[in-house]
C-alpha atoms as a PDB file:
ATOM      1  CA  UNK A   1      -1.642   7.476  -8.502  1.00  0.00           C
ATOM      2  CA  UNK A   2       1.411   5.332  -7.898  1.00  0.00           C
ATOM      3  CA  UNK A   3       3.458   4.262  -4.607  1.00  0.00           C
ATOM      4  CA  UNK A   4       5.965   2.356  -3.290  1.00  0.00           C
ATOM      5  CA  UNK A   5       6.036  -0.212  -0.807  1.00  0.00           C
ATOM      6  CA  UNK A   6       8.272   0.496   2.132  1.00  0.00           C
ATOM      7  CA  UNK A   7       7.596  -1.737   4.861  1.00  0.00           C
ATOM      8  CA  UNK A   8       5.482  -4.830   3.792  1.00  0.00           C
ATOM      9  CA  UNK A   9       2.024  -5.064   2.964  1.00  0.00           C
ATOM     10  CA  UNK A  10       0.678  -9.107   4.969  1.00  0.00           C
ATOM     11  CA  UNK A  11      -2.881 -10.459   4.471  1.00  0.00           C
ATOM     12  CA  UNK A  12      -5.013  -8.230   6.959  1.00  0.00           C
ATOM     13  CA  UNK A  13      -1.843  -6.391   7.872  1.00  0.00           C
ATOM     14  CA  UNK A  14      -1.018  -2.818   7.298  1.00  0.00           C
ATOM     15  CA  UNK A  15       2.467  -1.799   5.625  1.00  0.00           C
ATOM     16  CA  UNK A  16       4.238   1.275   4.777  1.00  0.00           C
ATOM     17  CA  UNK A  17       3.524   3.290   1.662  1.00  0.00           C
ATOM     18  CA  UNK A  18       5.333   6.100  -0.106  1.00  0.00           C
ATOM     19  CA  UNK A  19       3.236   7.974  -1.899  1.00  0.00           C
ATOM     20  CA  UNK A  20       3.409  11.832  -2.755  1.00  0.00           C
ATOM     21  CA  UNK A  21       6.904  12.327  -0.659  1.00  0.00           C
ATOM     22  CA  UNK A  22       4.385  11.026   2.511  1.00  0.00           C
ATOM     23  CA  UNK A  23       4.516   8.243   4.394  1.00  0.00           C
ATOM     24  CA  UNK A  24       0.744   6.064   4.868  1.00  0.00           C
ATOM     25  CA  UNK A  25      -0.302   2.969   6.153  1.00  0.00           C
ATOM     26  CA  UNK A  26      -1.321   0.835   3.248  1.00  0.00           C
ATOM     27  CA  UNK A  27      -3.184  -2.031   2.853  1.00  0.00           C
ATOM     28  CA  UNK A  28      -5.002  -4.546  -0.363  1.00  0.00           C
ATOM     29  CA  UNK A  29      -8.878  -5.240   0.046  1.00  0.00           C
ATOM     30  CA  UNK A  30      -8.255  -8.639  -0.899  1.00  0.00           C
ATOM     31  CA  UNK A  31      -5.990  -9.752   1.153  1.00  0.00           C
ATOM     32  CA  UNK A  32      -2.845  -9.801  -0.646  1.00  0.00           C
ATOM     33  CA  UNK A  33       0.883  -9.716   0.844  1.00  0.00           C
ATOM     34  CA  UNK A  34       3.024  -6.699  -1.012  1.00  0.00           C
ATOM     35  CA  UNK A  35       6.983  -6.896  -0.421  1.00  0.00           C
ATOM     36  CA  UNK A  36       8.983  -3.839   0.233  1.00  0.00           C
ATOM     37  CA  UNK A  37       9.806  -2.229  -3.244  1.00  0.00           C
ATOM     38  CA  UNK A  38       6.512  -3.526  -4.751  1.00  0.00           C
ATOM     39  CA  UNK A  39       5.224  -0.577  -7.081  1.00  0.00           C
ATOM     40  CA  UNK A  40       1.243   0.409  -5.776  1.00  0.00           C
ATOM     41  CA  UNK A  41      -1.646   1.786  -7.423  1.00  0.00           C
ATOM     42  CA  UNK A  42      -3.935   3.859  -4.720  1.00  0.00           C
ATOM     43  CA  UNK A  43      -7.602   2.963  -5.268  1.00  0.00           C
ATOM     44  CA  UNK A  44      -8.820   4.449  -2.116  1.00  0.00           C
ATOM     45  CA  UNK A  45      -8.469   5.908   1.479  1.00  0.00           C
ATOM     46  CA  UNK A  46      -9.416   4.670   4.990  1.00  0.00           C
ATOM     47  CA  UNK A  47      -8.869   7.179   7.655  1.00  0.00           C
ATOM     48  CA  UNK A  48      -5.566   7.131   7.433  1.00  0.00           C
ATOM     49  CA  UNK A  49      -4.716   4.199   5.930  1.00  0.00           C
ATOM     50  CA  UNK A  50      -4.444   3.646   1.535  1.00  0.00           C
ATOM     51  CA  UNK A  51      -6.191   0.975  -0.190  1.00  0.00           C
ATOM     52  CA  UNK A  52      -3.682  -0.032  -2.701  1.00  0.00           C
ATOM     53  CA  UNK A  53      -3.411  -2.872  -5.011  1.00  0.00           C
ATOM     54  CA  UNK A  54      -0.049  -3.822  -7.262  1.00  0.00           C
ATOM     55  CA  UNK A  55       1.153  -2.455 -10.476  1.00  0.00           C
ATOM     56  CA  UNK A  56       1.500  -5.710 -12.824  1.00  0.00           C
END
């Protein structure tokens, strides 16, 4: 299921994710920083919060 970064993704920091015309909270379980734009694959949920981690 793809998103889109909308407000950045830091290390331990929730961002903004687009995903299914919604706005979520998004985050990576490793860490990793995401810039706005960056395409997302969701791998999980949180509450109500997305575990995402980049499209390469």
């Amino acid at each position: 299921m793809k998103g889109y970064v909308e407000q950045a993704i830091g290390p331990n920091h929730p961002g903004r994710i687009r995903y299914q015309a919604t706005y979520w909270f998004g985050i990576c379980d490793d860490g990793r920083s995401l810039p706005r734009g960056a395409e997302v694959t969701v791998i999980g949920r949180r509450g109500n919060t997305l575990i995402v981690e980049p499209i390469s």
